[in-house]
Each structure stands twice: as C-alpha cells, then as structure tokens.
Protein backbone atom coordinates (compact mmCIF):
# COMPACT_ATOMS: atom_id res chain seq x y z
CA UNK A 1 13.42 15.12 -5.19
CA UNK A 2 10.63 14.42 -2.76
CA UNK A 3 6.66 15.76 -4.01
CA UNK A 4 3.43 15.49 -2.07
CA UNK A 5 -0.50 14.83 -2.88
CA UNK A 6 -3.54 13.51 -1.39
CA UNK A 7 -4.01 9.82 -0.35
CA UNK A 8 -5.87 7.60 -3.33
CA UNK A 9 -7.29 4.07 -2.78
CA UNK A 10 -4.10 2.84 -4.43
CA UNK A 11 -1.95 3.67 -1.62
CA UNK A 12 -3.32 2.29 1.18
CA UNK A 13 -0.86 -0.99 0.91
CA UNK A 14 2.42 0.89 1.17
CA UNK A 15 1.12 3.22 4.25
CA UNK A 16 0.28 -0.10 5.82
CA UNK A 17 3.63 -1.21 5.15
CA UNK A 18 5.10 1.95 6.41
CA UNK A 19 3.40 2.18 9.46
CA UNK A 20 4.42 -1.93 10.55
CA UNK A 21 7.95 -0.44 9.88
CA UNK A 22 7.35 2.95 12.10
CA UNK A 23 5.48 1.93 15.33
CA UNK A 24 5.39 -0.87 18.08
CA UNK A 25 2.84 -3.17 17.16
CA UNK A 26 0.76 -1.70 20.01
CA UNK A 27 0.32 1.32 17.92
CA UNK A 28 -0.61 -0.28 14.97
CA UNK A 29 -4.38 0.63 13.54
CA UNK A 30 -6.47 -1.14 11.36
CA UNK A 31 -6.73 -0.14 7.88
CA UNK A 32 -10.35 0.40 8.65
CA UNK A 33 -9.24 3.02 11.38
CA UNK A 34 -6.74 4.95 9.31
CA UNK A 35 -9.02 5.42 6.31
CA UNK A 36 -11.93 6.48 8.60
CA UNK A 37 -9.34 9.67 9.51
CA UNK A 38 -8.59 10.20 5.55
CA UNK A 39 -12.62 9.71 4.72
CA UNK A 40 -13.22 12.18 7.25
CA UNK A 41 -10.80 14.89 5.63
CA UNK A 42 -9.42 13.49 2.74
CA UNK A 43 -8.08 17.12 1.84
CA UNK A 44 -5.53 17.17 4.64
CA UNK A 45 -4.07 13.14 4.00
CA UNK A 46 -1.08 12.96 2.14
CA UNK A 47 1.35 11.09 1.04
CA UNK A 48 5.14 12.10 0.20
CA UNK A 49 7.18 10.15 -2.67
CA UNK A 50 11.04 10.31 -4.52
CA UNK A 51 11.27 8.87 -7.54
CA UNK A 52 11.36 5.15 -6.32
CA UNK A 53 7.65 5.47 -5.00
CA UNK A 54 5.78 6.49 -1.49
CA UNK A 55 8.55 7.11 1.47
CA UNK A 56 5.68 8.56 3.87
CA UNK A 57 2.51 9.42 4.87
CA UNK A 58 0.61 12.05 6.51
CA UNK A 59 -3.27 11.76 7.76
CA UNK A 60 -5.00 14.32 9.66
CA UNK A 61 -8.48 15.97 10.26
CA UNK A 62 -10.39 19.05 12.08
CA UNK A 63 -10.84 18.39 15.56
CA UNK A 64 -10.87 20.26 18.65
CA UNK A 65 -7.99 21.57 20.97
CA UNK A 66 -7.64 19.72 24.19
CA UNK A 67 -8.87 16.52 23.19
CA UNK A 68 -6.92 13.60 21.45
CA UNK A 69 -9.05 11.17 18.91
CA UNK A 70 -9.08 7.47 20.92
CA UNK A 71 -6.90 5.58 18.52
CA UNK A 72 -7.91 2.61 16.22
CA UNK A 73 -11.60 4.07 17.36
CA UNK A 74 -13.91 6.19 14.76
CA UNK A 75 -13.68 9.36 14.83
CA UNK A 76 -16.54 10.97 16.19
CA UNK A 77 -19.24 13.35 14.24
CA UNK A 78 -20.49 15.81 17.18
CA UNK A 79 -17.15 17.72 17.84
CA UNK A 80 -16.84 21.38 16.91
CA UNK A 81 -13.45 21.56 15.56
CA UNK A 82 -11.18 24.76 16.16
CA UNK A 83 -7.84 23.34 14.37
CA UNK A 84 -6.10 20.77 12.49
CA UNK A 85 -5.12 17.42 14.44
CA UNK A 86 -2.02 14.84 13.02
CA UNK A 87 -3.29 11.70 13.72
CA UNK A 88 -0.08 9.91 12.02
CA UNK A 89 3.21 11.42 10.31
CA UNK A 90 5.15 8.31 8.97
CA UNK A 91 8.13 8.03 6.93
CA UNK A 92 9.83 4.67 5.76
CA UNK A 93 13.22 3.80 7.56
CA UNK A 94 15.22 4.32 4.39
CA UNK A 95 13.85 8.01 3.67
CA UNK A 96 14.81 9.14 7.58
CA UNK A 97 16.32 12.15 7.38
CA UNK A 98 15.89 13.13 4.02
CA UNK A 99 13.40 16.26 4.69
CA UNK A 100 10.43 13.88 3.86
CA UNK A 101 8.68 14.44 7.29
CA UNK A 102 8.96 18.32 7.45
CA UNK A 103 7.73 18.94 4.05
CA UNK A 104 4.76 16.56 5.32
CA UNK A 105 4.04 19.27 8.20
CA UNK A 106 4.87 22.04 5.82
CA UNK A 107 1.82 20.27 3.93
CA UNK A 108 -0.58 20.13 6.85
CA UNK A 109 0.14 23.31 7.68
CA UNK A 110 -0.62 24.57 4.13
CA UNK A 111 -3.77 23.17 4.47
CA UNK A 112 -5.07 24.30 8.12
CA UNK A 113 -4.59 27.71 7.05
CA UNK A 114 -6.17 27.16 3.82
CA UNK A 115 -9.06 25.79 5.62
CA UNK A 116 -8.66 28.93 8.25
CA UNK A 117 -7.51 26.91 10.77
CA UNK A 118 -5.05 29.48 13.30
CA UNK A 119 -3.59 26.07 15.17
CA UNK A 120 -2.98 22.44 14.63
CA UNK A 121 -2.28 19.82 17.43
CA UNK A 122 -1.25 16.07 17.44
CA UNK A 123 0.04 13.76 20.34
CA UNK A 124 3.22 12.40 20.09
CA UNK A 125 4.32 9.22 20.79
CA UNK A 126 7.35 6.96 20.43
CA UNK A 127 9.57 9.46 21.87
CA UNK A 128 9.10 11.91 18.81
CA UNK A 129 8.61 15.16 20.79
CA UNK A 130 12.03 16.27 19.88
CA UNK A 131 10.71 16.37 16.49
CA UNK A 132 7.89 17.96 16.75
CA UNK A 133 9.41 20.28 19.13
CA UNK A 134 11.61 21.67 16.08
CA UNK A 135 8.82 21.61 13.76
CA UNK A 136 7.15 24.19 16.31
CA UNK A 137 4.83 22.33 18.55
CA UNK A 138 5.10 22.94 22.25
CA UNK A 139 3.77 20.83 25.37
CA UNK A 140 0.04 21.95 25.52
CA UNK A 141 -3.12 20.80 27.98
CA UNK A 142 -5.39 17.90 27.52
CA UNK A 143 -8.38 17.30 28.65
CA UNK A 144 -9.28 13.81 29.67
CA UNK A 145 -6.57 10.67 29.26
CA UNK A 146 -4.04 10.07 26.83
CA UNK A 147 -4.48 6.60 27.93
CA UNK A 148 -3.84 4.02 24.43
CA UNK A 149 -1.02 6.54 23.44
CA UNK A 150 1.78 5.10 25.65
CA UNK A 151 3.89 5.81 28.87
CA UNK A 152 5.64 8.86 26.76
CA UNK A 153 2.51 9.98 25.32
CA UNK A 154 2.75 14.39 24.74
CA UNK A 155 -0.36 16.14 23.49
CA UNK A 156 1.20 19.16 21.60
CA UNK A 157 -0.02 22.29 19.78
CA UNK A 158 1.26 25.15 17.15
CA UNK A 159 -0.41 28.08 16.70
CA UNK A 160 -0.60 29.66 13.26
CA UNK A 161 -0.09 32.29 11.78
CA UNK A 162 -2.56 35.09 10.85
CA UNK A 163 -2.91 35.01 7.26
C-alpha cells in the first residue's frame, strides 16, 4: 500500500535519486533549486512511499496562471498567486504504474483547495501530457516563453472545484 506526507530534510537524497532516474539530464535541477520550491511551500511537497521506502515525489507552490517558474532559477517573491503550480511529479521506474503518481495529484489537489485555491497548473514536459491530460489538465495559455522546458514543452491547467 502506497501513503503520502510532506517532504523532511531526510529525503532529499532519494528525490535526487529519483529525479536522475526520471528526466534527461537537461532537466535536472540542483538540489538548491528544488528545495527553494519546497521552502517556499513546504505544505504542498510531498513525497509518496510502499513499504520498501520513497517511490516518488511531488513539489509544488502558489503561483500565478499564465506564467511558468524559469527552472533551476529561484522562485520569485513579488508574484500574486491565484493557484497551485507542479513544479515536479516524479515516481521511481520500478513504482510506474502502480497508482503512485495519481494519488500524488490527488494530494496537490487536496491541498490547493485547502488553501482555497479554485485551479492548479504545471508545464509538462518529457512527453507527459497524456498523463496529465487524464488526471484533468487541459492545454491552457502562457504568457511569455516556455523556453528551458524543451521542444514538447505544454503549459496546462485544471480548474477546481467549488468547495
């Protein structure tokens, strides 16, 4: 059986790990980088785990619609945020397919409308808009590039619902 919670110091090693395994190495982010996004909302980072240990990762943080976060970059402090962004939904090769992923969104999600957030956004990469797709995200405007995120690079949105 798969569980979530937040991200602790202690697990910054295997999301490391995880992510070499995941993405290119041209998507690859510091650890500096990635822990700047869980500092910044460390509410809305998780990680997902069976009983062997962590399978996944999830970090995200408020932001604001139309714009995607430059990656490996700070994030910065003068945006007025209007919904959840996914900076990084990870799972290890070995855990594909077992649910681990969706019951990360279902976590995010959780949380944006806990915080009273009525959308969340993310840009996908890698090919993974199928994915997202099913999880509910459509094709959505951006303003500005989303230069850094690759040649298939979609900036996507779900809207909430109303609680």
């Amino acid at each position: 059986m798969t569980t979530y919670r937040p991200i602790t110091k202690t697990d910054w090693p295997r999301i490391l790990d995880i992510q070499r395994e995941c993405y290119a190495p041209y998507f690859l982010e510091s650890l500096v980088a990635l822990q700047n996004r869980w500092t910044a909302s460390p509410d809305s980072c998780f990680v997902v785990e069976d009983p062997a240990g962590i399978i996944g990762y999830a970090l995200s943080h408020p932001w604001q619609q139309g714009h995607a976060p430059a990656l490996g970059m700070p994030l910065g402090e003068s945006i007025s945020p209007d919904l959840l962004y996914i900076h990084d939904v990870a799972v290890s090769k070995e855990a594909r397919g077992s649910g681990a992923a969706s019951r990360l969104v279902g976590a995010l999600t959780s949380r944006a409308l806990a915080g009273g957030l009525n959308r969340m956004a993310l840009t996908s990469v890698q090919g993974s808009s199928h994915f997202w797709a099913h999880q509910g995200f459509a094709p959505a405007a951006v303003d500005g590039s989303l230069e850094g995120y690759g040649p298939d690079a979609v900036y996507m949105v779900k809207p909430l619902p109303h609680p």
